[in-house]
PDB file of N, CA and C in Angstrom:
ATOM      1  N   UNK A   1      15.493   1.985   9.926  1.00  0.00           N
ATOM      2  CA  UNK A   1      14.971   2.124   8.575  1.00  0.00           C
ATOM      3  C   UNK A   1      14.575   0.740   8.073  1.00  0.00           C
ATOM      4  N   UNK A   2      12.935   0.670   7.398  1.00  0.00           N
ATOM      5  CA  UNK A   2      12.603  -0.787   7.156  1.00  0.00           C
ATOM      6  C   UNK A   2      12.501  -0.516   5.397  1.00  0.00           C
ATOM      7  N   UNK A   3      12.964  -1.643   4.972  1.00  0.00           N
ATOM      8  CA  UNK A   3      11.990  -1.542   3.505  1.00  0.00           C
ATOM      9  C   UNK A   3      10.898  -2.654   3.195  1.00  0.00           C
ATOM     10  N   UNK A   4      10.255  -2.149   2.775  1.00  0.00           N
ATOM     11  CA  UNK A   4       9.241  -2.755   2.768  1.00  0.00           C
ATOM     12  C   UNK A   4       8.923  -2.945   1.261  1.00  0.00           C
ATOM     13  N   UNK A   5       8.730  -4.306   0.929  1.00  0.00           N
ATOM     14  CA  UNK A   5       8.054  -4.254  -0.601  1.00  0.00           C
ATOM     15  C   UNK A   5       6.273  -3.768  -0.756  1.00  0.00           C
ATOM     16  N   UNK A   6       6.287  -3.336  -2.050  1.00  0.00           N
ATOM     17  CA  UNK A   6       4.689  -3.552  -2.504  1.00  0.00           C
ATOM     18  C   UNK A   6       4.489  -3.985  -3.582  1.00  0.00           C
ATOM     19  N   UNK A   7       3.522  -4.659  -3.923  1.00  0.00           N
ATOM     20  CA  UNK A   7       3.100  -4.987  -4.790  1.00  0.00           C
ATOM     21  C   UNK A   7       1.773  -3.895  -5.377  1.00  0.00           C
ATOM     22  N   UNK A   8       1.861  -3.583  -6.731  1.00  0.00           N
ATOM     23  CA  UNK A   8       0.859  -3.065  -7.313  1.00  0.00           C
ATOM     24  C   UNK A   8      -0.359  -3.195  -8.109  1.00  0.00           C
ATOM     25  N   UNK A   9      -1.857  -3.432  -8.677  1.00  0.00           N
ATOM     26  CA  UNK A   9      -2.021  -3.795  -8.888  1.00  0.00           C
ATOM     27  C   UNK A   9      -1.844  -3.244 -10.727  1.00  0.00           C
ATOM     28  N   UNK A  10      -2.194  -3.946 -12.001  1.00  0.00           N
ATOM     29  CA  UNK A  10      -1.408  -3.248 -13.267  1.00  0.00           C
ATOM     30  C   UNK A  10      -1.958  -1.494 -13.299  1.00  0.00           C
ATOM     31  N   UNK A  11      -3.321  -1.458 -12.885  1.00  0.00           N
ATOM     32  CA  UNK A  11      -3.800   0.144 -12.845  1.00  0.00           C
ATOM     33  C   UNK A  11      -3.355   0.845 -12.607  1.00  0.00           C
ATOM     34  N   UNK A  12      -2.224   0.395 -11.380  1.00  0.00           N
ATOM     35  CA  UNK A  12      -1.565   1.573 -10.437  1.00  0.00           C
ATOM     36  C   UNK A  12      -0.125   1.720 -11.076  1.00  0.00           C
ATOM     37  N   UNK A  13       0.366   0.687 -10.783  1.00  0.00           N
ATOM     38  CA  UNK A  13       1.923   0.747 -11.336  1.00  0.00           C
ATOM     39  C   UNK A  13       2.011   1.227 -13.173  1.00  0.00           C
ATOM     40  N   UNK A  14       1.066   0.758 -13.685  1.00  0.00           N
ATOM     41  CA  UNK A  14       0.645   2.075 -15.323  1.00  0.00           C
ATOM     42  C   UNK A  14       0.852   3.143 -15.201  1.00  0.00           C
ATOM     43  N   UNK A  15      -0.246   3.981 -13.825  1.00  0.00           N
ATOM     44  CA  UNK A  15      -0.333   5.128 -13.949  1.00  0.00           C
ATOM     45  C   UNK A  15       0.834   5.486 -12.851  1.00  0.00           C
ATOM     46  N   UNK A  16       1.524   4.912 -12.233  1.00  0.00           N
ATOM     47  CA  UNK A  16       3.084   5.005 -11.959  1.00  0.00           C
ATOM     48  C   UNK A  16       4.261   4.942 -12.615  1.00  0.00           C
ATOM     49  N   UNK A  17       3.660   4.379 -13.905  1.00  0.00           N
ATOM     50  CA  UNK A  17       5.045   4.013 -14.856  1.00  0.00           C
ATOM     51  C   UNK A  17       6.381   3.756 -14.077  1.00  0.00           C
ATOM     52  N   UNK A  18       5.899   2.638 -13.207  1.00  0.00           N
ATOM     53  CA  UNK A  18       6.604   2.294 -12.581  1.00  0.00           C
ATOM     54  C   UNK A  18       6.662   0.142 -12.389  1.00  0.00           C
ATOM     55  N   UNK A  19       7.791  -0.500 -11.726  1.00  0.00           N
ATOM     56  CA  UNK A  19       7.381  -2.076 -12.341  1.00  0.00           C
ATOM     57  C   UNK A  19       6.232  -2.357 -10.896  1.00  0.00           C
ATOM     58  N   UNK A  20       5.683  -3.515 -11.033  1.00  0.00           N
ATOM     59  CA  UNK A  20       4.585  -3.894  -9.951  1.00  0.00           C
ATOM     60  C   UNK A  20       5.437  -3.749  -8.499  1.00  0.00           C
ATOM     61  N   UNK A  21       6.147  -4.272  -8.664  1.00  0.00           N
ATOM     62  CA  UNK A  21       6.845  -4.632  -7.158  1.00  0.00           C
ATOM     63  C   UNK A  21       7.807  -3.232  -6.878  1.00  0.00           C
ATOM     64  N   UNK A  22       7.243  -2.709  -5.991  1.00  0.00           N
ATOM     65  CA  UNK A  22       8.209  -1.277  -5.344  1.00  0.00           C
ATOM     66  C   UNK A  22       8.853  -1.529  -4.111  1.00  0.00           C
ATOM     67  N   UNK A  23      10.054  -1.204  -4.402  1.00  0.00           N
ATOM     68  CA  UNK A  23      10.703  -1.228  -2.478  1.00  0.00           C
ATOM     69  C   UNK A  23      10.481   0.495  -1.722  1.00  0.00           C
ATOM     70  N   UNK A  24      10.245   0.218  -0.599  1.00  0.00           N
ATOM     71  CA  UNK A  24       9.867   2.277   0.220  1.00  0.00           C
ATOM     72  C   UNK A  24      10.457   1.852   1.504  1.00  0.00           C
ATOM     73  N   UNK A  25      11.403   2.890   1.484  1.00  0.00           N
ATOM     74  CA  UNK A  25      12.212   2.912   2.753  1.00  0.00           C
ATOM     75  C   UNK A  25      10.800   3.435   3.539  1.00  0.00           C
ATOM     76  N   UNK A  26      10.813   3.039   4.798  1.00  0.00           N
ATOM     77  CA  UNK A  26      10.111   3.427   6.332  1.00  0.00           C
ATOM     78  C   UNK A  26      11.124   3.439   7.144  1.00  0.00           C
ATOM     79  N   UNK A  27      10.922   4.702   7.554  1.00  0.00           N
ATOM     80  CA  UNK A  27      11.812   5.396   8.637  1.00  0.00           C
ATOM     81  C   UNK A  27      11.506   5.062  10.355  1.00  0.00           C
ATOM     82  N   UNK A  28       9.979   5.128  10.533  1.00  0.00           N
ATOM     83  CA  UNK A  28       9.814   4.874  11.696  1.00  0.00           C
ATOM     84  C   UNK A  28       8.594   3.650  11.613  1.00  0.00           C
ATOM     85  N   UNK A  29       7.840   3.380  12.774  1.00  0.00           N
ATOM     86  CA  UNK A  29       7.335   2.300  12.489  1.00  0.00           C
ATOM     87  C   UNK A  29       6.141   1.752  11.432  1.00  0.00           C
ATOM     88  N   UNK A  30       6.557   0.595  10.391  1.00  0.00           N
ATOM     89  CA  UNK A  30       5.906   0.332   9.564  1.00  0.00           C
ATOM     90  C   UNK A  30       4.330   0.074   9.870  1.00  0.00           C
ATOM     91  N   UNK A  31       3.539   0.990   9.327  1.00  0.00           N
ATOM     92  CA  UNK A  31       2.264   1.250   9.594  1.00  0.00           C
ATOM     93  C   UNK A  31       2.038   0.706   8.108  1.00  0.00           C
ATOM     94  N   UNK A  32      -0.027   0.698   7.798  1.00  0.00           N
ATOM     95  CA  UNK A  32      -0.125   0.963   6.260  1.00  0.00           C
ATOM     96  C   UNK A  32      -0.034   2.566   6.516  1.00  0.00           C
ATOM     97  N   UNK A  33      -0.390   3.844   7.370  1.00  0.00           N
ATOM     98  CA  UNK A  33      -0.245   5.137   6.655  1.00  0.00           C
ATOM     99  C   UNK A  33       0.915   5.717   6.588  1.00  0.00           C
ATOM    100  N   UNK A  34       1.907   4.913   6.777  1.00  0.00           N
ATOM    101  CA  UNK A  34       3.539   5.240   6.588  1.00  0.00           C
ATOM    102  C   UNK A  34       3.830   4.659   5.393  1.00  0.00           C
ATOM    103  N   UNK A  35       3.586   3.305   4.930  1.00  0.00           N
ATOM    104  CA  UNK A  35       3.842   2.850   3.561  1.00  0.00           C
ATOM    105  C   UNK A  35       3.215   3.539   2.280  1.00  0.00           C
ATOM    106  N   UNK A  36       1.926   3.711   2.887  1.00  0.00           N
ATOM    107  CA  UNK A  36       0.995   4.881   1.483  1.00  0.00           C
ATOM    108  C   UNK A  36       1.566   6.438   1.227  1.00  0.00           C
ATOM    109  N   UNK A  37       2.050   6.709   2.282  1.00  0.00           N
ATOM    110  CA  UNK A  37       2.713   8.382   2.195  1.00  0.00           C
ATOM    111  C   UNK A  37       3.945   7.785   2.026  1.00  0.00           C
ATOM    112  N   UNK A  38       5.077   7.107   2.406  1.00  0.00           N
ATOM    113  CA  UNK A  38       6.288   6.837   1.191  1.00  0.00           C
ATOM    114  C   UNK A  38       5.894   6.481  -0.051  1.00  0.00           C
ATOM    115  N   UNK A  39       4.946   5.861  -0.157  1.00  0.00           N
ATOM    116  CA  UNK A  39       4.558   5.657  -1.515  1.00  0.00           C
ATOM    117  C   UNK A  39       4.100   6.430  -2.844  1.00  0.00           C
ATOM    118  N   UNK A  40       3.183   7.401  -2.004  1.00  0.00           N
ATOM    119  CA  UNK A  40       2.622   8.854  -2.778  1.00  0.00           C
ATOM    120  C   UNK A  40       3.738   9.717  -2.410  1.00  0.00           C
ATOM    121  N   UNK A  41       4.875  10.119  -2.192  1.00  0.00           N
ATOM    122  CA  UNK A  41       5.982  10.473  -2.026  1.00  0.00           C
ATOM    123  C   UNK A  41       6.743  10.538  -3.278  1.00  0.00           C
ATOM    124  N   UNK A  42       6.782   9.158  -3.188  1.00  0.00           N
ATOM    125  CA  UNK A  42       7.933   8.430  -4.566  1.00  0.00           C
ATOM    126  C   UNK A  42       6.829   8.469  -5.347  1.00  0.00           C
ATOM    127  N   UNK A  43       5.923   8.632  -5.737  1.00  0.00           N
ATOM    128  CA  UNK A  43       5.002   8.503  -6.791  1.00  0.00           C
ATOM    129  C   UNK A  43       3.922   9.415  -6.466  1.00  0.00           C
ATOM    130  N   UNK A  44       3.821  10.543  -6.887  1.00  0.00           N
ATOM    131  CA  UNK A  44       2.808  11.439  -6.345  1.00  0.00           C
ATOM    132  C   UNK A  44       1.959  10.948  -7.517  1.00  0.00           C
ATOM    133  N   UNK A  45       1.563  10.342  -8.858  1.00  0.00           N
ATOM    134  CA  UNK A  45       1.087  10.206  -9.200  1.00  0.00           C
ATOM    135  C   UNK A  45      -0.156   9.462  -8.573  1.00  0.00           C
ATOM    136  N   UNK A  46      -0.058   8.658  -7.690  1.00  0.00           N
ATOM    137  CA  UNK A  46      -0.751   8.284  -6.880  1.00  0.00           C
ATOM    138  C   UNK A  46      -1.505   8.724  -5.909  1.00  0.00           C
ATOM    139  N   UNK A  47      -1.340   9.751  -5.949  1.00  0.00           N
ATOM    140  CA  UNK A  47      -2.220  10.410  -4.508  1.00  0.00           C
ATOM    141  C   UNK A  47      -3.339  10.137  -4.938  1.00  0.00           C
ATOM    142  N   UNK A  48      -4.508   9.898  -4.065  1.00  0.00           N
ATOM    143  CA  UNK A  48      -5.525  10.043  -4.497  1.00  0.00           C
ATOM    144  C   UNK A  48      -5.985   8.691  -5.083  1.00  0.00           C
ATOM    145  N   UNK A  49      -5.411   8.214  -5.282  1.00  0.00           N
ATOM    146  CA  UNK A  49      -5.693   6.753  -6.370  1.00  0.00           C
ATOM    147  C   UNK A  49      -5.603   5.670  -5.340  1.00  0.00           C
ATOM    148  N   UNK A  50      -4.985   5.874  -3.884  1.00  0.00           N
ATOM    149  CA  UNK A  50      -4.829   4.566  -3.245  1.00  0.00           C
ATOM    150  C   UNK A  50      -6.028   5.067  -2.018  1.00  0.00           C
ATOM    151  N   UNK A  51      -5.907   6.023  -1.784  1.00  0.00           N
ATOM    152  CA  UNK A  51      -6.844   6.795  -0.670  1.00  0.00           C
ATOM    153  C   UNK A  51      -7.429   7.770  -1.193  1.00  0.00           C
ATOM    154  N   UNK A  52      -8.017   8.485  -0.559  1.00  0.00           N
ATOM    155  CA  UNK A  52      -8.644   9.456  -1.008  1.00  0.00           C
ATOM    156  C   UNK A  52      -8.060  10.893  -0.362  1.00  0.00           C
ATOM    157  N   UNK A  53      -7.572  11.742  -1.151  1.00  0.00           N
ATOM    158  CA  UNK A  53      -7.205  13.196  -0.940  1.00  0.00           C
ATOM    159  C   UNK A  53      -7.554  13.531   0.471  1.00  0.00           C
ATOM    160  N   UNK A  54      -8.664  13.784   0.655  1.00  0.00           N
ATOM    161  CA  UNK A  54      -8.740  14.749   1.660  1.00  0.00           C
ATOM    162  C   UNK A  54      -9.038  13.802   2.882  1.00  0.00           C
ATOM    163  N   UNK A  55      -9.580  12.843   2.740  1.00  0.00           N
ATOM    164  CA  UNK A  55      -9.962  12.054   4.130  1.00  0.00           C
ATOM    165  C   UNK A  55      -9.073  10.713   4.396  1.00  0.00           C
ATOM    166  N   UNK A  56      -8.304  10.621   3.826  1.00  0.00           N
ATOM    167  CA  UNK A  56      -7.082   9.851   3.795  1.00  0.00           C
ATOM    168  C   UNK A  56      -7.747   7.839   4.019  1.00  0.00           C
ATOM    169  N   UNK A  57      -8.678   7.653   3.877  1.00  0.00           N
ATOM    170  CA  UNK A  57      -9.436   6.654   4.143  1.00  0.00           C
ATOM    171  C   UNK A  57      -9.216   6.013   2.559  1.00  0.00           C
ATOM    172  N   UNK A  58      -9.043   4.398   2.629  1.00  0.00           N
ATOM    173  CA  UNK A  58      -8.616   3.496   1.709  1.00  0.00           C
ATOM    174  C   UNK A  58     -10.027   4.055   0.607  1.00  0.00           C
ATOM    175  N   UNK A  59      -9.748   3.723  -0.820  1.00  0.00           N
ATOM    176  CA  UNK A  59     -10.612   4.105  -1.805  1.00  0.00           C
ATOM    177  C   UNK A  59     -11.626   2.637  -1.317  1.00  0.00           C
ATOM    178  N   UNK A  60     -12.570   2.750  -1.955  1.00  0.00           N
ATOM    179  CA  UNK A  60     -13.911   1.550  -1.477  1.00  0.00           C
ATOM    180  C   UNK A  60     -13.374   0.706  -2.517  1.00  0.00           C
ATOM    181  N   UNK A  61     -13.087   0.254  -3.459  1.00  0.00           N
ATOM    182  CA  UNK A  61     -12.291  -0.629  -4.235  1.00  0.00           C
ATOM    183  C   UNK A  61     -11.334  -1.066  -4.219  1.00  0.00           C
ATOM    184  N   UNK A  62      -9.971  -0.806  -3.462  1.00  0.00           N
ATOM    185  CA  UNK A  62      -8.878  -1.127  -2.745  1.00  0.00           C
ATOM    186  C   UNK A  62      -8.979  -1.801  -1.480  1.00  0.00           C
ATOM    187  N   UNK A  63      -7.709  -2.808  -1.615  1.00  0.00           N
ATOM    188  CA  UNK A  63      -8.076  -3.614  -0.458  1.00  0.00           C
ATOM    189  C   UNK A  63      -6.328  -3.783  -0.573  1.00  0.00           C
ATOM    190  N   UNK A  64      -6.057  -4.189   0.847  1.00  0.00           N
ATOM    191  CA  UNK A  64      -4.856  -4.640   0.650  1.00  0.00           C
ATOM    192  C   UNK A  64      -4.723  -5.840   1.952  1.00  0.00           C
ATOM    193  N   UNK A  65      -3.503  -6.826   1.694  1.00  0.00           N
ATOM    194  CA  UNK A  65      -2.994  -7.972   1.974  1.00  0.00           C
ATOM    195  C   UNK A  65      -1.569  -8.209   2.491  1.00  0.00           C
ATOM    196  N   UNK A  66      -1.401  -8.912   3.131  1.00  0.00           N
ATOM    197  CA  UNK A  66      -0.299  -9.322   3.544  1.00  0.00           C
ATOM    198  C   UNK A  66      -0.377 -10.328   4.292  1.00  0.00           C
ATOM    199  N   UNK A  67       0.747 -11.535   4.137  1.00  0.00           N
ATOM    200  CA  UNK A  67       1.194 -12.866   5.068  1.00  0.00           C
ATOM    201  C   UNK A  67      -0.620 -13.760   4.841  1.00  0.00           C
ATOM    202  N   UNK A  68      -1.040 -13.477   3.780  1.00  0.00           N
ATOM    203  CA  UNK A  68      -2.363 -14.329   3.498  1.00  0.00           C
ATOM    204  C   UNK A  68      -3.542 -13.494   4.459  1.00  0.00           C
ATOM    205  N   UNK A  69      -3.581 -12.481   4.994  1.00  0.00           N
ATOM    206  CA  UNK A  69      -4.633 -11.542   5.462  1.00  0.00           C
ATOM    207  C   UNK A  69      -5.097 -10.193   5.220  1.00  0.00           C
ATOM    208  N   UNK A  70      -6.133  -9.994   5.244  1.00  0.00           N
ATOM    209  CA  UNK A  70      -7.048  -9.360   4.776  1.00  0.00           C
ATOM    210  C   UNK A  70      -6.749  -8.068   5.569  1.00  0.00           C
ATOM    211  N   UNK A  71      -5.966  -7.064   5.528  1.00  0.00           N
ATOM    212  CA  UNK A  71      -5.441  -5.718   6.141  1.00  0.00           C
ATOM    213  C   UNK A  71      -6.626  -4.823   5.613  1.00  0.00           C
ATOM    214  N   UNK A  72      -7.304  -5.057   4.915  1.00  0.00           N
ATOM    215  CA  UNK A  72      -7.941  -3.749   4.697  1.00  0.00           C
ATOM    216  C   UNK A  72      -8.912  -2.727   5.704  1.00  0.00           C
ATOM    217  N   UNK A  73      -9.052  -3.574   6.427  1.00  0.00           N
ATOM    218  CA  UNK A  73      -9.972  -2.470   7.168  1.00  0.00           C
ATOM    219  C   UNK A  73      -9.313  -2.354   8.900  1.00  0.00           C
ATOM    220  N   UNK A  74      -7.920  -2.639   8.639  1.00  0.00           N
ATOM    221  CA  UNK A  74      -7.883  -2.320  10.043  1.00  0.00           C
ATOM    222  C   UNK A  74      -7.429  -1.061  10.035  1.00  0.00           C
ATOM    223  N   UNK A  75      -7.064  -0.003  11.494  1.00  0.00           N
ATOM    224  CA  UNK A  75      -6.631   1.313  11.262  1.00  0.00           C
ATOM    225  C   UNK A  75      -5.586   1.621  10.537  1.00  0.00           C
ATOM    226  N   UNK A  76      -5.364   2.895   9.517  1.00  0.00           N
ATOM    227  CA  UNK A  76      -4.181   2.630   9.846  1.00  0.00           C
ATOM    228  C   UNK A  76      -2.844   3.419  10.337  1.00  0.00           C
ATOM    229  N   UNK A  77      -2.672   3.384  11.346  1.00  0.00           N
ATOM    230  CA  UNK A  77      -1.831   3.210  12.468  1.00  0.00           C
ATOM    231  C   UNK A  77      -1.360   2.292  13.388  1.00  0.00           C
ATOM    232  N   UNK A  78      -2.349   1.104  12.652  1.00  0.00           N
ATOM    233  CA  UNK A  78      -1.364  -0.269  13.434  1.00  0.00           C
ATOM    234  C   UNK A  78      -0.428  -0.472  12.634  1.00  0.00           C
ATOM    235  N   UNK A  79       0.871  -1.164  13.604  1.00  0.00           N
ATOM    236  CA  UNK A  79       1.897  -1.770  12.762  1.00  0.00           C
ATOM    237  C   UNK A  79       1.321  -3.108  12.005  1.00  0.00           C
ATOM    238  N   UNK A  80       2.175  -2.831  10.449  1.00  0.00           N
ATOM    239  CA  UNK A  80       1.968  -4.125   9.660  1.00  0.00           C
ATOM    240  C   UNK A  80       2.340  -5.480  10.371  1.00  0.00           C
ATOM    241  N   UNK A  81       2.153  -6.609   9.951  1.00  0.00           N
ATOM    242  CA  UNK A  81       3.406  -7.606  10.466  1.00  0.00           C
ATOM    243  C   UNK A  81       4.581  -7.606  10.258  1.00  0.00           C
ATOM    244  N   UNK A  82       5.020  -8.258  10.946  1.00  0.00           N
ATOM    245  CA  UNK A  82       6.371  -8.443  11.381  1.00  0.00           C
ATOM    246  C   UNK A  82       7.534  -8.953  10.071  1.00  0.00           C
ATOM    247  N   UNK A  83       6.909  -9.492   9.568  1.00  0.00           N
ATOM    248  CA  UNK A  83       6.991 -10.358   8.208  1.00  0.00           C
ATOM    249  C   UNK A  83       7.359  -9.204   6.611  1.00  0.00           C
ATOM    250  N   UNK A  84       6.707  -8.090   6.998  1.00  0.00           N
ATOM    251  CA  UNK A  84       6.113  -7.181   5.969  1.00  0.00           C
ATOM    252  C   UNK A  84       7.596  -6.240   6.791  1.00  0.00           C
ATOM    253  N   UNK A  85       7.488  -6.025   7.549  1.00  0.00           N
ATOM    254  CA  UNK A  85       8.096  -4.661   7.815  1.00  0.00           C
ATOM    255  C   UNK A  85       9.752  -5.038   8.037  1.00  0.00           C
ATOM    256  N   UNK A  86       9.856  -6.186   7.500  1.00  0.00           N
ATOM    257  CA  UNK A  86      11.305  -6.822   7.717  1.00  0.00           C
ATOM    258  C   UNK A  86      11.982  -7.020   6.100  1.00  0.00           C
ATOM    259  N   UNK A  87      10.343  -7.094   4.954  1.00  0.00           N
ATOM    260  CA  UNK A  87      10.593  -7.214   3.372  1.00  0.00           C
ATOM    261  C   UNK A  87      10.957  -8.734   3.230  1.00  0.00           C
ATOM    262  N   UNK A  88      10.446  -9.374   4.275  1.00  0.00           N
ATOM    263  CA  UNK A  88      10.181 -10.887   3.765  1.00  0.00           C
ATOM    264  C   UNK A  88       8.760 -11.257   2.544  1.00  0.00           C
ATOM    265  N   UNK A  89       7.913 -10.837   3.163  1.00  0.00           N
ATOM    266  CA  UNK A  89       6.610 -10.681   2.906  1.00  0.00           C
ATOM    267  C   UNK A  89       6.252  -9.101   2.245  1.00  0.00           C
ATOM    268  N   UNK A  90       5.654  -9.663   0.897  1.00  0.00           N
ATOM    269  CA  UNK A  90       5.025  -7.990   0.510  1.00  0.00           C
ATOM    270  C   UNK A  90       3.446  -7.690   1.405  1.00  0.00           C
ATOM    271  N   UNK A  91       3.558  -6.518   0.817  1.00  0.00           N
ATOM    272  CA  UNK A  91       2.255  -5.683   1.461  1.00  0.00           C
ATOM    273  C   UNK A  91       1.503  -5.372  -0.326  1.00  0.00           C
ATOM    274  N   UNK A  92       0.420  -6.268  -0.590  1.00  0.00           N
ATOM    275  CA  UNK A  92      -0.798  -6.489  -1.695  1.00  0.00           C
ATOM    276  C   UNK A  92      -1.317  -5.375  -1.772  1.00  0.00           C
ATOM    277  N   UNK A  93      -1.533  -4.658  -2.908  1.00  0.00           N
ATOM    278  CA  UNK A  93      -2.229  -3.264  -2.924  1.00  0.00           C
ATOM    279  C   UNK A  93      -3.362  -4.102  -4.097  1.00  0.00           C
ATOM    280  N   UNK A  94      -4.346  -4.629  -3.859  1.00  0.00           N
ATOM    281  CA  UNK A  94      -5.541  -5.141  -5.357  1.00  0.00           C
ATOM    282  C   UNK A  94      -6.481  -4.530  -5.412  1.00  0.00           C
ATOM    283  N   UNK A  95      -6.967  -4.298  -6.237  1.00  0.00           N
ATOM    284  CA  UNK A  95      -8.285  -3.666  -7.137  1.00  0.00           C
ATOM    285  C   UNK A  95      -9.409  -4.892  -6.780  1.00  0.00           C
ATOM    286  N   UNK A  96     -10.617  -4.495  -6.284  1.00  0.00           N
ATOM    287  CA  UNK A  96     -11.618  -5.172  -5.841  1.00  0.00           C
ATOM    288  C   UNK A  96     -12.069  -5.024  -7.353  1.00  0.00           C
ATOM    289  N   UNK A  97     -12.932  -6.301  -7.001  1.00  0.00           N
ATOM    290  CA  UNK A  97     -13.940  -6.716  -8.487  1.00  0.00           C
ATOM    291  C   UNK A  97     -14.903  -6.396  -8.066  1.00  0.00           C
ATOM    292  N   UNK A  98     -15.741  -5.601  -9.199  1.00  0.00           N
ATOM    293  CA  UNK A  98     -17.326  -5.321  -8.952  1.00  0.00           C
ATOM    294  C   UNK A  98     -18.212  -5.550  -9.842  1.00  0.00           C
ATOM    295  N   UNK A  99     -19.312  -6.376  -9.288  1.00  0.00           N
ATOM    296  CA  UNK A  99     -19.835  -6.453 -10.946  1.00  0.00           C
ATOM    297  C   UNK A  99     -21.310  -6.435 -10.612  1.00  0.00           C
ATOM    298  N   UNK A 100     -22.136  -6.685 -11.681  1.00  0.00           N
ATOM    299  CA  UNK A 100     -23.408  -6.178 -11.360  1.00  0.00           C
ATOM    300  C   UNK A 100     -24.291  -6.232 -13.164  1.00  0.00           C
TER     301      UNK A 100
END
């Protein structure tokens, strides 16, 4: 069993009414689609808000981070780092800026 921190960005943890920084037990190996389903778990308010419902693929405005790298677009079913899945290091959930 790992815990893993997250960090939220204020949008999410609002509509979580919950504080920024969450701890989520992971049972088997710390993936990001093991941390997002403990996460929408403990917070179903979230479904949908970090991924998308039906195709489970990161929202296009979400990005996430860890140990100073850019996780967002790798699968996910790779394990996080080593760093992250030990709760040394959080796992960054941020809201991309868009402007125009």
């Amino acid at each position: 069993m790992a815990t893993v921190r997250v960090v939220l960005p204020y949008q999410l943890y609002t509509l979580a009414h919950s504080a920024a920084e969450l701890e989520l037990e992971i049972a088997d190996t710390v993936t990001l689609a093991a941390v997002l389903d403990a996460l929408e778990t403990a917070w179903p308010m979230l479904t949908g808000a970090v991924r998308d419902r039906v195709t489970g693929r990161r929202r296009p405005l979400v990005r996430f981070y860890a140990c100073q790298d850019d996780l967002s677009n790798l699968a996910p079913d790779i394990p996080l780092p080593d760093d992250v899945a030990a709760g040394r290091e959080p796992l960054l959930v941020v809201g991309a800026i868009a402007g125009g």
